[in-house]
PDB file of N, CA and C in Angstrom:
ATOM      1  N   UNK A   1      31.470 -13.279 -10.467  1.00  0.00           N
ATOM      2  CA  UNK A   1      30.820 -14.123  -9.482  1.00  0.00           C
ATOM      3  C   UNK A   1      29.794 -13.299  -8.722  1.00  0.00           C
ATOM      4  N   UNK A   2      28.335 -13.648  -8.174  1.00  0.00           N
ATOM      5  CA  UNK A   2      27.580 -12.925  -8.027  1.00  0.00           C
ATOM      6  C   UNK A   2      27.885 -13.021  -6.172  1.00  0.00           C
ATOM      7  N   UNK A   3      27.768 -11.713  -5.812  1.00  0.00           N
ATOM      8  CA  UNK A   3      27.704 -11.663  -4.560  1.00  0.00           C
ATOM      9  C   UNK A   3      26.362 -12.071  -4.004  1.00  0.00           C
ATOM     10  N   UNK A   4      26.856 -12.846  -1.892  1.00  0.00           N
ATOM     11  CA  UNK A   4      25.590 -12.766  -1.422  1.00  0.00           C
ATOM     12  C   UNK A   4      25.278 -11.801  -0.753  1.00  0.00           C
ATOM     13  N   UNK A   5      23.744 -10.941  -0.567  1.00  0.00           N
ATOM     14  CA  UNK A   5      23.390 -10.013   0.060  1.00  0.00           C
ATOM     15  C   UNK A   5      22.690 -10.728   1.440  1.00  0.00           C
ATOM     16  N   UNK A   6      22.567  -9.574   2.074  1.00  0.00           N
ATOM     17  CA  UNK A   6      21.597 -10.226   3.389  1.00  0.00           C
ATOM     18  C   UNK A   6      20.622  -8.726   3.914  1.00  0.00           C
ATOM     19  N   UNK A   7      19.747  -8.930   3.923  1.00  0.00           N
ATOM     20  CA  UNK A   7      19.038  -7.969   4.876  1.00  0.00           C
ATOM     21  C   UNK A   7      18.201  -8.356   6.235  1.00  0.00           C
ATOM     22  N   UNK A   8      17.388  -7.690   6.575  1.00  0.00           N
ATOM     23  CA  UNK A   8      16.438  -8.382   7.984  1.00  0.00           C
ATOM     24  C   UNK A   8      15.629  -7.747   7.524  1.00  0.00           C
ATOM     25  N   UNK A   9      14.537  -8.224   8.368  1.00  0.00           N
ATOM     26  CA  UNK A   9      13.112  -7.993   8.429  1.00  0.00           C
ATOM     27  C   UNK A   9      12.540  -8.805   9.740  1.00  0.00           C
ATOM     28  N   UNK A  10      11.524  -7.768  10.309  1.00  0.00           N
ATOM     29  CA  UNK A  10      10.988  -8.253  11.890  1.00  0.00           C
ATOM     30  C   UNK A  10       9.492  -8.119  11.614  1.00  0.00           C
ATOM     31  N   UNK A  11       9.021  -9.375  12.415  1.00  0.00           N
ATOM     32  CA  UNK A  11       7.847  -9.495  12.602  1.00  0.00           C
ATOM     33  C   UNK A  11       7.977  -9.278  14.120  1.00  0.00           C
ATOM     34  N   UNK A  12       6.948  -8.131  14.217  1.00  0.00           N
ATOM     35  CA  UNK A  12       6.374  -7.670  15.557  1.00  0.00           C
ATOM     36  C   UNK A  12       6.083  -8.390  16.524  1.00  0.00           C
ATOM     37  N   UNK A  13       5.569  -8.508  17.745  1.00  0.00           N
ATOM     38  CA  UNK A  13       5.024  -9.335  18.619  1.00  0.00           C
ATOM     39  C   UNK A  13       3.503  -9.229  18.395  1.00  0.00           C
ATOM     40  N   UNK A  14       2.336  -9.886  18.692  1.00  0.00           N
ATOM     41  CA  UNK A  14       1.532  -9.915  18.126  1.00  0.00           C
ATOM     42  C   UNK A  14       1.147  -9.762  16.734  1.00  0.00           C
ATOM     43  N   UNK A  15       2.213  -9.839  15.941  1.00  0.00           N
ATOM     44  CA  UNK A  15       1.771  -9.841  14.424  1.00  0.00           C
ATOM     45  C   UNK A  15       1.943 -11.783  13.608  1.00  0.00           C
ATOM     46  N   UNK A  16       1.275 -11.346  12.407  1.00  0.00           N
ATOM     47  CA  UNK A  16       1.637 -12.782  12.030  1.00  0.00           C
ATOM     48  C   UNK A  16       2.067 -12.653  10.493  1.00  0.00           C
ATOM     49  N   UNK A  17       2.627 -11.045  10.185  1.00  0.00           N
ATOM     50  CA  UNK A  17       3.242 -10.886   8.876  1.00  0.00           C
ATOM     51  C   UNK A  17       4.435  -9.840   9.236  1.00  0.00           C
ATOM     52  N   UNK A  18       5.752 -10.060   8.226  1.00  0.00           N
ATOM     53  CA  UNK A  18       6.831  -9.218   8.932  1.00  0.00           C
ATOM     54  C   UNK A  18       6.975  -8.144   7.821  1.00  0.00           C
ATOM     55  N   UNK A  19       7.211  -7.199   7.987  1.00  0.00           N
ATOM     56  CA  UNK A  19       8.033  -5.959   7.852  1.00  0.00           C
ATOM     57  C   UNK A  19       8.479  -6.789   6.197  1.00  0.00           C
ATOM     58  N   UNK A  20       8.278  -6.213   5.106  1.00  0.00           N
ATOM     59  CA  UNK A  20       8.785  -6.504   3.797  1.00  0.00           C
ATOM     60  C   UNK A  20      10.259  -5.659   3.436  1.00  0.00           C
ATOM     61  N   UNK A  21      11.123  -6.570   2.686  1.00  0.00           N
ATOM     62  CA  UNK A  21      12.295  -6.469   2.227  1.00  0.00           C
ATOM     63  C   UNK A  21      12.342  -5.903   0.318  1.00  0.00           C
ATOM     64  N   UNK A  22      12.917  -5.198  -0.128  1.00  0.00           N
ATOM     65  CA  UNK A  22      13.099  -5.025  -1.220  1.00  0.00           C
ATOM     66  C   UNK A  22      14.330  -5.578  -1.815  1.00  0.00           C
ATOM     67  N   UNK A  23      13.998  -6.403  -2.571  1.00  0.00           N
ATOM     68  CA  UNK A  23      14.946  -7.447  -3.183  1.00  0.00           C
ATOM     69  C   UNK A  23      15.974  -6.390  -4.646  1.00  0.00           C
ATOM     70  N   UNK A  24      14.771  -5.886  -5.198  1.00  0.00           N
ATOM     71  CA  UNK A  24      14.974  -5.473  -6.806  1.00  0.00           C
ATOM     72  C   UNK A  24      15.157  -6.367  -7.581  1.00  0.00           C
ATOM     73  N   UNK A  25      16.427  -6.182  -8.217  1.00  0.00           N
ATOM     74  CA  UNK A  25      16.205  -7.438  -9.014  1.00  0.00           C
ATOM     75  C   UNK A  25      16.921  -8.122  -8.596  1.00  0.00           C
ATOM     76  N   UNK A  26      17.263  -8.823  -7.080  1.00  0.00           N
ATOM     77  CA  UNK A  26      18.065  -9.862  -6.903  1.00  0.00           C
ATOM     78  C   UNK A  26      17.073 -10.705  -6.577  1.00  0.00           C
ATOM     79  N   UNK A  27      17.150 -11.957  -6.434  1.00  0.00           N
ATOM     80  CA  UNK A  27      17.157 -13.564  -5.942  1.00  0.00           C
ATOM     81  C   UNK A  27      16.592 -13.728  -4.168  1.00  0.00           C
ATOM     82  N   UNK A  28      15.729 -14.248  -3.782  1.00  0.00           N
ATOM     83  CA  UNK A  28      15.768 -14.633  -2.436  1.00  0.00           C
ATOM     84  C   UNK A  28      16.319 -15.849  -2.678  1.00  0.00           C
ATOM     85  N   UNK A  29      17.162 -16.451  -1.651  1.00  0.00           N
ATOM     86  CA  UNK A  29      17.930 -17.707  -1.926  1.00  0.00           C
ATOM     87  C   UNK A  29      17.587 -18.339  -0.886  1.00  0.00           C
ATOM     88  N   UNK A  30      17.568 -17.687   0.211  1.00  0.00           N
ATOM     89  CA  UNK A  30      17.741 -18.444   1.868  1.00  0.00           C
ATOM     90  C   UNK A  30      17.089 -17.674   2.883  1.00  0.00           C
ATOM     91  N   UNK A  31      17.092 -18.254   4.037  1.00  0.00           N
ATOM     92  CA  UNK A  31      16.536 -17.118   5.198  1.00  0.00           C
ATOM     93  C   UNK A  31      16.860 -17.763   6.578  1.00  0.00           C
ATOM     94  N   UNK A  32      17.915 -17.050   7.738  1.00  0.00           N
ATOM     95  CA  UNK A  32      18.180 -17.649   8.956  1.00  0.00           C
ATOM     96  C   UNK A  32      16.605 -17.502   9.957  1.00  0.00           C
ATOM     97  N   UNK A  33      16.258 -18.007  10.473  1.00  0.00           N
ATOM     98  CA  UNK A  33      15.093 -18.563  11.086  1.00  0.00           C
ATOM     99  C   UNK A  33      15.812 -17.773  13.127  1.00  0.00           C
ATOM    100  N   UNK A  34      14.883 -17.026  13.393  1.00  0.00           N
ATOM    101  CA  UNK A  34      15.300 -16.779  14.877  1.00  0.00           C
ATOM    102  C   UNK A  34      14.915 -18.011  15.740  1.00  0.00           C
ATOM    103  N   UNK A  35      15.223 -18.272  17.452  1.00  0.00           N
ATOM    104  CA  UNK A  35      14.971 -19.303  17.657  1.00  0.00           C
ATOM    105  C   UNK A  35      14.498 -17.567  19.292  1.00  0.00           C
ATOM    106  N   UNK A  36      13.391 -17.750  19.970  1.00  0.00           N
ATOM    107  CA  UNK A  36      12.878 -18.803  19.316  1.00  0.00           C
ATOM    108  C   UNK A  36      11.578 -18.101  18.460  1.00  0.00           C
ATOM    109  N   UNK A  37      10.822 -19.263  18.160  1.00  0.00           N
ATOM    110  CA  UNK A  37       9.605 -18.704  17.240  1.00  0.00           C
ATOM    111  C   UNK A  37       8.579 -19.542  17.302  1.00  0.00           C
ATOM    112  N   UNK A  38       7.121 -18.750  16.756  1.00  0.00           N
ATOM    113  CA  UNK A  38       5.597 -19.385  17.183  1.00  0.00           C
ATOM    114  C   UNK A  38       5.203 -20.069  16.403  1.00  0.00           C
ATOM    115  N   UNK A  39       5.776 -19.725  14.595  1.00  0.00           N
ATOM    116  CA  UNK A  39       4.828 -20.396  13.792  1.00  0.00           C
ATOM    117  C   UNK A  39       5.870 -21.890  13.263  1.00  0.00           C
ATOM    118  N   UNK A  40       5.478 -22.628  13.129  1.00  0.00           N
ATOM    119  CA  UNK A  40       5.663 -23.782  12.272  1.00  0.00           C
ATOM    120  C   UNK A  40       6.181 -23.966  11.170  1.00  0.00           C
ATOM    121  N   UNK A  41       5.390 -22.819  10.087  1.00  0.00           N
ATOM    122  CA  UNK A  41       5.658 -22.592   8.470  1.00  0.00           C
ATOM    123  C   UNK A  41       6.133 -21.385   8.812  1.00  0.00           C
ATOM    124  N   UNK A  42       6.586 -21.006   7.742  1.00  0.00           N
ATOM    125  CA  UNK A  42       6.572 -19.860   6.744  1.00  0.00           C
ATOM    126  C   UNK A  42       6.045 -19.603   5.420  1.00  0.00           C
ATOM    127  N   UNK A  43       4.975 -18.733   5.529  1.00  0.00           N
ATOM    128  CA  UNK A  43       5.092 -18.412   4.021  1.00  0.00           C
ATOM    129  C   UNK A  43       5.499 -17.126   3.622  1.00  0.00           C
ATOM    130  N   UNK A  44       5.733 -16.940   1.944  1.00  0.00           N
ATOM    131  CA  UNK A  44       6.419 -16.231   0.962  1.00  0.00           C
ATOM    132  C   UNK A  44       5.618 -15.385   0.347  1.00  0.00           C
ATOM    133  N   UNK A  45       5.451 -14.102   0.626  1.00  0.00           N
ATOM    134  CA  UNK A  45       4.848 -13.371  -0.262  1.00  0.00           C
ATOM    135  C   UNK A  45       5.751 -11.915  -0.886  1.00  0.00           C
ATOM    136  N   UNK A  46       4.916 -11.679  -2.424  1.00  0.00           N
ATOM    137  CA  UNK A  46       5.831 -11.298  -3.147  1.00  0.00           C
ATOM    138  C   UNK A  46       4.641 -10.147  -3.347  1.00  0.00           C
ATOM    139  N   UNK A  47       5.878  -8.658  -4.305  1.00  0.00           N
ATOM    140  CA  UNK A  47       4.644  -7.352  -4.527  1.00  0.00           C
ATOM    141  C   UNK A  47       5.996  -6.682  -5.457  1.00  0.00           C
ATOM    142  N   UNK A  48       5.063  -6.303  -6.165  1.00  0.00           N
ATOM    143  CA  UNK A  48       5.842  -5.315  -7.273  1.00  0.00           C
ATOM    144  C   UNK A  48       5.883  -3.988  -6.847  1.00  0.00           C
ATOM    145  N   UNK A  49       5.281  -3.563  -6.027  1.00  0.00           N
ATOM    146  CA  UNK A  49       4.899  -1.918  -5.617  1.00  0.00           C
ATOM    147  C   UNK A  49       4.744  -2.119  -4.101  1.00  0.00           C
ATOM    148  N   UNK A  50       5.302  -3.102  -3.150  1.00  0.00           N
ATOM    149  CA  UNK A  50       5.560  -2.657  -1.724  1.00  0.00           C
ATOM    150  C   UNK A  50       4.209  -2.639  -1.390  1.00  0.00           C
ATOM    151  N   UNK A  51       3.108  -2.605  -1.964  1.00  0.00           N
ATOM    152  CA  UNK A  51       1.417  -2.223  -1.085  1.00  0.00           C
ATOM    153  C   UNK A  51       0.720  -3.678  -1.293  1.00  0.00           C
ATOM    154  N   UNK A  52       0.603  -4.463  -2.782  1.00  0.00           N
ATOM    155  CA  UNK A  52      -0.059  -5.517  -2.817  1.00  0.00           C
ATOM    156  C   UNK A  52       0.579  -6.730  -2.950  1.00  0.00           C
ATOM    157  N   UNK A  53       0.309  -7.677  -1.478  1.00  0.00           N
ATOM    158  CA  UNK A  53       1.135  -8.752  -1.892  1.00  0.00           C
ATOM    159  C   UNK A  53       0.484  -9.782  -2.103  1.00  0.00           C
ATOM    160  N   UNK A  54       0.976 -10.517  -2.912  1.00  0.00           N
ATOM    161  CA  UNK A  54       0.587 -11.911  -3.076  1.00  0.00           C
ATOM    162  C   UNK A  54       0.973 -13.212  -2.477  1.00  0.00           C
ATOM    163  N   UNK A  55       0.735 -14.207  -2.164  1.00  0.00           N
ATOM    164  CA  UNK A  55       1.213 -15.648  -1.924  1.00  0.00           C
ATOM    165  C   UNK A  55       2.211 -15.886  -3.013  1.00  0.00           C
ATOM    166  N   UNK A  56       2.737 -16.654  -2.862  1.00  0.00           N
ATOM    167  CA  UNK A  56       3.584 -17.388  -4.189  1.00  0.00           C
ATOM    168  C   UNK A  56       3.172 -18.518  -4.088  1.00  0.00           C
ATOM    169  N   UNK A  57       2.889 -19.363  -5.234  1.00  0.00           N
ATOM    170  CA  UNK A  57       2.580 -20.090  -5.971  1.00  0.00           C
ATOM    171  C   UNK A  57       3.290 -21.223  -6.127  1.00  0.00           C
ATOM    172  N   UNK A  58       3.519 -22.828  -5.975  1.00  0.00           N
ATOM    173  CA  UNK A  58       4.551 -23.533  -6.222  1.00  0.00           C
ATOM    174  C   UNK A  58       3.528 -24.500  -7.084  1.00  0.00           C
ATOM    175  N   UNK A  59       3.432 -24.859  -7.947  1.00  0.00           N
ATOM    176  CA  UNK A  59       2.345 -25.533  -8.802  1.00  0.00           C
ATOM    177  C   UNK A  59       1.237 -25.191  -8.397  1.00  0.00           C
ATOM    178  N   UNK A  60       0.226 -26.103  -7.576  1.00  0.00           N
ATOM    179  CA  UNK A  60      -1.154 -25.729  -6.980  1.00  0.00           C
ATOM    180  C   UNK A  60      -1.007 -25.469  -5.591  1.00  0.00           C
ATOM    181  N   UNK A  61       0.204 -25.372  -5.140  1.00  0.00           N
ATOM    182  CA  UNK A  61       0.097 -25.105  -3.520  1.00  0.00           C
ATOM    183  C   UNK A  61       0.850 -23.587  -3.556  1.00  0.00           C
ATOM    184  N   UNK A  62       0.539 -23.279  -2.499  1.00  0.00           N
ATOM    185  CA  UNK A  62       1.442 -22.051  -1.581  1.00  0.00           C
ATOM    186  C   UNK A  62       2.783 -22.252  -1.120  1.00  0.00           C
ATOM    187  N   UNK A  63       3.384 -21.634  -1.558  1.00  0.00           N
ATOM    188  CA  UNK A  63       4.768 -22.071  -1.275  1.00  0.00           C
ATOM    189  C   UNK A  63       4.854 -21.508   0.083  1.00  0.00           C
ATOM    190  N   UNK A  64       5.814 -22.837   0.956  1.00  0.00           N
ATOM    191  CA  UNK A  64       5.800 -22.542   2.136  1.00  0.00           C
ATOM    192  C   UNK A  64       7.062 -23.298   2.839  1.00  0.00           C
ATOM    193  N   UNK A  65       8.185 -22.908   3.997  1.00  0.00           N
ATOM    194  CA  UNK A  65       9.159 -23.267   4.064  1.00  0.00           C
ATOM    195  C   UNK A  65       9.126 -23.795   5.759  1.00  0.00           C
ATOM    196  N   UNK A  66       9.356 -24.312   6.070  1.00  0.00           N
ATOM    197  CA  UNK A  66       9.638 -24.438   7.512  1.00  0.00           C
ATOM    198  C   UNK A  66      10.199 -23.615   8.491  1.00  0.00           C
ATOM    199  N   UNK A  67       9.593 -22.846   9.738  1.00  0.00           N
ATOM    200  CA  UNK A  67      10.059 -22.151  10.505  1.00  0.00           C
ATOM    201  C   UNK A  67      10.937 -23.073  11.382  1.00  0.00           C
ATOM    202  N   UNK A  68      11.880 -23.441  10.890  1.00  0.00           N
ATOM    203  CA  UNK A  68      13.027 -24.179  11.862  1.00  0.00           C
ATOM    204  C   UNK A  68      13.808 -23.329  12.804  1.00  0.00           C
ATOM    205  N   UNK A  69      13.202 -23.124  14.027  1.00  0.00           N
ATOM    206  CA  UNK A  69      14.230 -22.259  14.862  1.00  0.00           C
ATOM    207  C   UNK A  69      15.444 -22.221  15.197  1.00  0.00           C
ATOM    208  N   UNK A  70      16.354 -21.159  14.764  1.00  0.00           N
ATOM    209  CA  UNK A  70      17.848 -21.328  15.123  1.00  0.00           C
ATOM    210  C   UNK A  70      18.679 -21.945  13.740  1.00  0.00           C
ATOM    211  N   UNK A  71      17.849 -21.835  12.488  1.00  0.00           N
ATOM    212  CA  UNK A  71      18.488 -22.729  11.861  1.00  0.00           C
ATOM    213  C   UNK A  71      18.275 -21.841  10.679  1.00  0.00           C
ATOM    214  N   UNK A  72      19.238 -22.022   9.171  1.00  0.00           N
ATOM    215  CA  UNK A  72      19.213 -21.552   8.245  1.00  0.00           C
ATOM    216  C   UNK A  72      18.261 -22.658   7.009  1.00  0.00           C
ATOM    217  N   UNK A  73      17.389 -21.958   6.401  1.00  0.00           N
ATOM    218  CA  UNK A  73      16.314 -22.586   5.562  1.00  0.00           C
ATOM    219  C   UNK A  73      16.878 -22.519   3.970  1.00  0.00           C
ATOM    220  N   UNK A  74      17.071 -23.295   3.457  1.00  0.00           N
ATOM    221  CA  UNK A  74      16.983 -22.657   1.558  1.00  0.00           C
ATOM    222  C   UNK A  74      16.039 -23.383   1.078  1.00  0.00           C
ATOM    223  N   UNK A  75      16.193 -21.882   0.146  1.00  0.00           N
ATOM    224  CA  UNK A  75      15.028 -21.375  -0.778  1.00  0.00           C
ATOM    225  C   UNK A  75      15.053 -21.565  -2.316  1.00  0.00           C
ATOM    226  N   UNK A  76      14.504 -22.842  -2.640  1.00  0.00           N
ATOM    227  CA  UNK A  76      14.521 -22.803  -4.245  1.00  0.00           C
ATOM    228  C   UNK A  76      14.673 -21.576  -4.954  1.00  0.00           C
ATOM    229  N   UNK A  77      15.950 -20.831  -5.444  1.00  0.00           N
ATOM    230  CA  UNK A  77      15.482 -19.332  -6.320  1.00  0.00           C
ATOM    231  C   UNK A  77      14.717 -19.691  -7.034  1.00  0.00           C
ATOM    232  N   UNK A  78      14.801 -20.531  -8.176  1.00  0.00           N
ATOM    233  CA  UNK A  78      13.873 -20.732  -9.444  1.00  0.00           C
ATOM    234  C   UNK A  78      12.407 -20.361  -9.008  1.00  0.00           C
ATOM    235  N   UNK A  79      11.734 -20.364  -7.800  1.00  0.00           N
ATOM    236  CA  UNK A  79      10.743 -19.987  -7.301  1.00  0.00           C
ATOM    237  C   UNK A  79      10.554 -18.670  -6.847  1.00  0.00           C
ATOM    238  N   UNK A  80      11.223 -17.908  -6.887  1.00  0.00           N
ATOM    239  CA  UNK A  80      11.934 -16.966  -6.885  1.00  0.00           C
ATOM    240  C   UNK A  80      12.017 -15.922  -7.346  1.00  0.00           C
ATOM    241  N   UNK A  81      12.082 -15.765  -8.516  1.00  0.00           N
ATOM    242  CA  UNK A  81      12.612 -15.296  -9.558  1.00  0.00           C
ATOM    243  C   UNK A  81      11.350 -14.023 -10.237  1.00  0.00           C
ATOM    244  N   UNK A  82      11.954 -13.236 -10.210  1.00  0.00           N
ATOM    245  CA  UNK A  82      10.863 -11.962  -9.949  1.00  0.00           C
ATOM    246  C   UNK A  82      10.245 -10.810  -8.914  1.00  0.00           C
ATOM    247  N   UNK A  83      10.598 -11.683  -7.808  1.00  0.00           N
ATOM    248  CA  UNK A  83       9.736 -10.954  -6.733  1.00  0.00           C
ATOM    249  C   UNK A  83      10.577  -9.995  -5.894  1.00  0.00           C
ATOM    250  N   UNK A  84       9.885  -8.580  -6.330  1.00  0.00           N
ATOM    251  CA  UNK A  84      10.848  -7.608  -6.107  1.00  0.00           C
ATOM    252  C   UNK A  84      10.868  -7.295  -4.748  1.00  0.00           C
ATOM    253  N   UNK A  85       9.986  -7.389  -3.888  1.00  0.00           N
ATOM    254  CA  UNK A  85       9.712  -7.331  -2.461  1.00  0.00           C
ATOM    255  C   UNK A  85       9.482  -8.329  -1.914  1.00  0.00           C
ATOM    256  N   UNK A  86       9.239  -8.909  -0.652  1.00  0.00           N
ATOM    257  CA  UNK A  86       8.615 -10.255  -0.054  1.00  0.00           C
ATOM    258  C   UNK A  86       8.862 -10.020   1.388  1.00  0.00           C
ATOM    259  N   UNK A  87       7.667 -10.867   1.952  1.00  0.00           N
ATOM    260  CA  UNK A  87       7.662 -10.664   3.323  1.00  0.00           C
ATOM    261  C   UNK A  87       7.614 -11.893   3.830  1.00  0.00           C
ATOM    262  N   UNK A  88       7.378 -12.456   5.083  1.00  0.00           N
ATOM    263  CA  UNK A  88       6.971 -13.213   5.646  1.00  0.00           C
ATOM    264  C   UNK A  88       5.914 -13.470   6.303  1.00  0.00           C
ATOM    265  N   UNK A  89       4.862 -14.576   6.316  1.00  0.00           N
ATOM    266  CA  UNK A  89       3.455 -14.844   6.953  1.00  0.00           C
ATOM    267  C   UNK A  89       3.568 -15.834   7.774  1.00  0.00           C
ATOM    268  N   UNK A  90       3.814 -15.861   9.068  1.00  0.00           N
ATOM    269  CA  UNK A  90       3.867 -16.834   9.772  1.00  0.00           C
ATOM    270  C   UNK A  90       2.768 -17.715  10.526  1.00  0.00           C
ATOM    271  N   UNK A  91       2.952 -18.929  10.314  1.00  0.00           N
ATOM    272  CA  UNK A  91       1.945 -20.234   9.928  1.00  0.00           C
ATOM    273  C   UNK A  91       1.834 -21.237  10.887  1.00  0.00           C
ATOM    274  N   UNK A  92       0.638 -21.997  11.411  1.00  0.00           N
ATOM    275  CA  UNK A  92       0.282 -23.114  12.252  1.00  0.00           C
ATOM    276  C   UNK A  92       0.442 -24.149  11.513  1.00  0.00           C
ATOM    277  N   UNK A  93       0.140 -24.957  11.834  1.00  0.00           N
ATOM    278  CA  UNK A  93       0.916 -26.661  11.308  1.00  0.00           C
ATOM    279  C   UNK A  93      -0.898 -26.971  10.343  1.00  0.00           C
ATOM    280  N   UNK A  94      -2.164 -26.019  10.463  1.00  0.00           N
ATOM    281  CA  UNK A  94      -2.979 -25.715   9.374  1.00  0.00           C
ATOM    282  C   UNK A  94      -2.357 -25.048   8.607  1.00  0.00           C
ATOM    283  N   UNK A  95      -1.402 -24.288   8.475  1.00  0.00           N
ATOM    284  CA  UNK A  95      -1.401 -22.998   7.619  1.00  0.00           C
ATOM    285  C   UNK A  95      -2.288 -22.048   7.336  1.00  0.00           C
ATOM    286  N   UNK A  96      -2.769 -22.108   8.796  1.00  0.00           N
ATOM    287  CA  UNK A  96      -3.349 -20.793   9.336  1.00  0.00           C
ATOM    288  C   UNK A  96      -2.614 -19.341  10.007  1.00  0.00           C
ATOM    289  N   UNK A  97      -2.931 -18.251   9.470  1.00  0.00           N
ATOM    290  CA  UNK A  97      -1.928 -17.493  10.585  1.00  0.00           C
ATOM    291  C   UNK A  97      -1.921 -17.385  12.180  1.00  0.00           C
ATOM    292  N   UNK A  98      -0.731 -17.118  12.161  1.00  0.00           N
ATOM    293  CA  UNK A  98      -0.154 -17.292  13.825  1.00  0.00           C
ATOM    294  C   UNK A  98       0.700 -15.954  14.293  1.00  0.00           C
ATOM    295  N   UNK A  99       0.123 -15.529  15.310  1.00  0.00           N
ATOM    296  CA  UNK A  99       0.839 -14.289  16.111  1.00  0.00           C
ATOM    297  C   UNK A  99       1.868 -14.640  16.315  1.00  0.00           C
ATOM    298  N   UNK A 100       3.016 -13.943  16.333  1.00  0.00           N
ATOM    299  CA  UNK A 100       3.936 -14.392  17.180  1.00  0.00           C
ATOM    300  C   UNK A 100       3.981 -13.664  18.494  1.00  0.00           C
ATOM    301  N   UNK A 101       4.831 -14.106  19.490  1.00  0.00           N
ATOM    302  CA  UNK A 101       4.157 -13.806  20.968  1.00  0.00           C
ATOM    303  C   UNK A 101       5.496 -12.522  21.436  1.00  0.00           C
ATOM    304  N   UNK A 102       6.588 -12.839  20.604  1.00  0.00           N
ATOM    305  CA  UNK A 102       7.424 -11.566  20.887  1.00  0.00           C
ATOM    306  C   UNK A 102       8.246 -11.408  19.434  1.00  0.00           C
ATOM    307  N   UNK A 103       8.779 -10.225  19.622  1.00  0.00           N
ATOM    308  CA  UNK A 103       9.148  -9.701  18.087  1.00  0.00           C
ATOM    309  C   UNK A 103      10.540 -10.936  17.487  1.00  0.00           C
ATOM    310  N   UNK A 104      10.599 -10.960  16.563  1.00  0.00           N
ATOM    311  CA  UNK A 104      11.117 -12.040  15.512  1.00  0.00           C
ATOM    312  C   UNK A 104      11.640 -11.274  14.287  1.00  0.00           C
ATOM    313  N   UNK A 105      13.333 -11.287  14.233  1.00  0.00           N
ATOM    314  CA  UNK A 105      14.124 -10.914  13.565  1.00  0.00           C
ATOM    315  C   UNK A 105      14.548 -12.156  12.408  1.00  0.00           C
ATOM    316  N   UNK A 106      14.314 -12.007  11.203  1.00  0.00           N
ATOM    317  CA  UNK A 106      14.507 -12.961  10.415  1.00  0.00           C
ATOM    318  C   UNK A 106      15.521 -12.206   9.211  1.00  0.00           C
ATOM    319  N   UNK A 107      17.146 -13.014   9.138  1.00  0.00           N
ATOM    320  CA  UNK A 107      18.009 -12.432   8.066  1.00  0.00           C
ATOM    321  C   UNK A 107      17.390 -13.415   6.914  1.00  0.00           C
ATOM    322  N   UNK A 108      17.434 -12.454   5.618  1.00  0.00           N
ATOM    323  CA  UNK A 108      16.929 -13.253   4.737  1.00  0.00           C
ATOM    324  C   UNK A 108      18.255 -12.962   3.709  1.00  0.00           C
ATOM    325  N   UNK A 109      18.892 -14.036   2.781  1.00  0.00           N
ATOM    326  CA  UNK A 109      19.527 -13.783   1.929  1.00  0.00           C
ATOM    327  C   UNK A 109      19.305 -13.581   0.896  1.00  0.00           C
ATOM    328  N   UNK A 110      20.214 -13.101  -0.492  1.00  0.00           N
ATOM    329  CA  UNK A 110      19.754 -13.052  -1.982  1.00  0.00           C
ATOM    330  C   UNK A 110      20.714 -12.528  -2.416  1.00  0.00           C
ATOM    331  N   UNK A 111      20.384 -12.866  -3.744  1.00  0.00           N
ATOM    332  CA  UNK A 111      21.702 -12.523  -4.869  1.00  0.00           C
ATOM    333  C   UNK A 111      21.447 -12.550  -6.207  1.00  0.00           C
ATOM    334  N   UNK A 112      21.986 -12.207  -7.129  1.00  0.00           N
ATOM    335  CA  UNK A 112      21.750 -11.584  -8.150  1.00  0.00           C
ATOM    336  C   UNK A 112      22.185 -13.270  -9.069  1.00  0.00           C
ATOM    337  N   UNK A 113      21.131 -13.099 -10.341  1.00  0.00           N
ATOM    338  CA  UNK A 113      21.358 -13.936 -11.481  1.00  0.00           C
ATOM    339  C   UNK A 113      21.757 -13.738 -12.611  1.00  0.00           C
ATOM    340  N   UNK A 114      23.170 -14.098 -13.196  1.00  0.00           N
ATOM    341  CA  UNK A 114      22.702 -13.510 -14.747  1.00  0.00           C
ATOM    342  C   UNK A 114      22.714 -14.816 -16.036  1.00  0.00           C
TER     343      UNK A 114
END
């Protein structure tokens, strides 16, 4: 049975991208949401080497999850699936970036597939 992992990752105060997590080869599955918080969305970005990240991709859009404060979010794995690092970009109700106004601790979960 595959265990669940959890790590954190903080987005700064005045920032509007957080601190990246190294997955390896596990799964992002989920992510607890701090309360409180600035942006609206979330988006998902992924990097094979920790330096270049990308958006992720959900057909023709950007995959993007709801910053629900105080609340736990899931995360399609199947969307998933690969991304050895990932961070968070936090988003206006454009999906524009957004500062956040004080630092923002986000547990993100994951777990392994076989």
């Amino acid at each position: 049975m595959a265990q669940i992992k959890s790590g954190q990752v903080v987005t700064v105060g005045g920032a509007s991208e957080s601190a990246s997590l190294e997955l390896g080869t596990d799964t992002l599955v989920g992510l607890y949401c701090p309360s409180p918080i600035d942006a609206q969305s979330l988006g998902i970005q992924a990097s094979e080497d920790n330096l270049a990240f990308v958006g992720i991709r959900d057909g023709d859009a950007s995959l993007v999850v709801p910053a629900a404060a105080g609340s736990y979010v899931a995360i399609d794995p199947t969307k998933m699936l690969g991304a050895r690092h990932v961070r968070l970009t936090h988003l206006d109700a454009a999906e524009a970036a957004v500062n956040e106004t004080g630092d923002r601790t986000f547990t993100l979960m994951f777990r392994s597939f076989e």
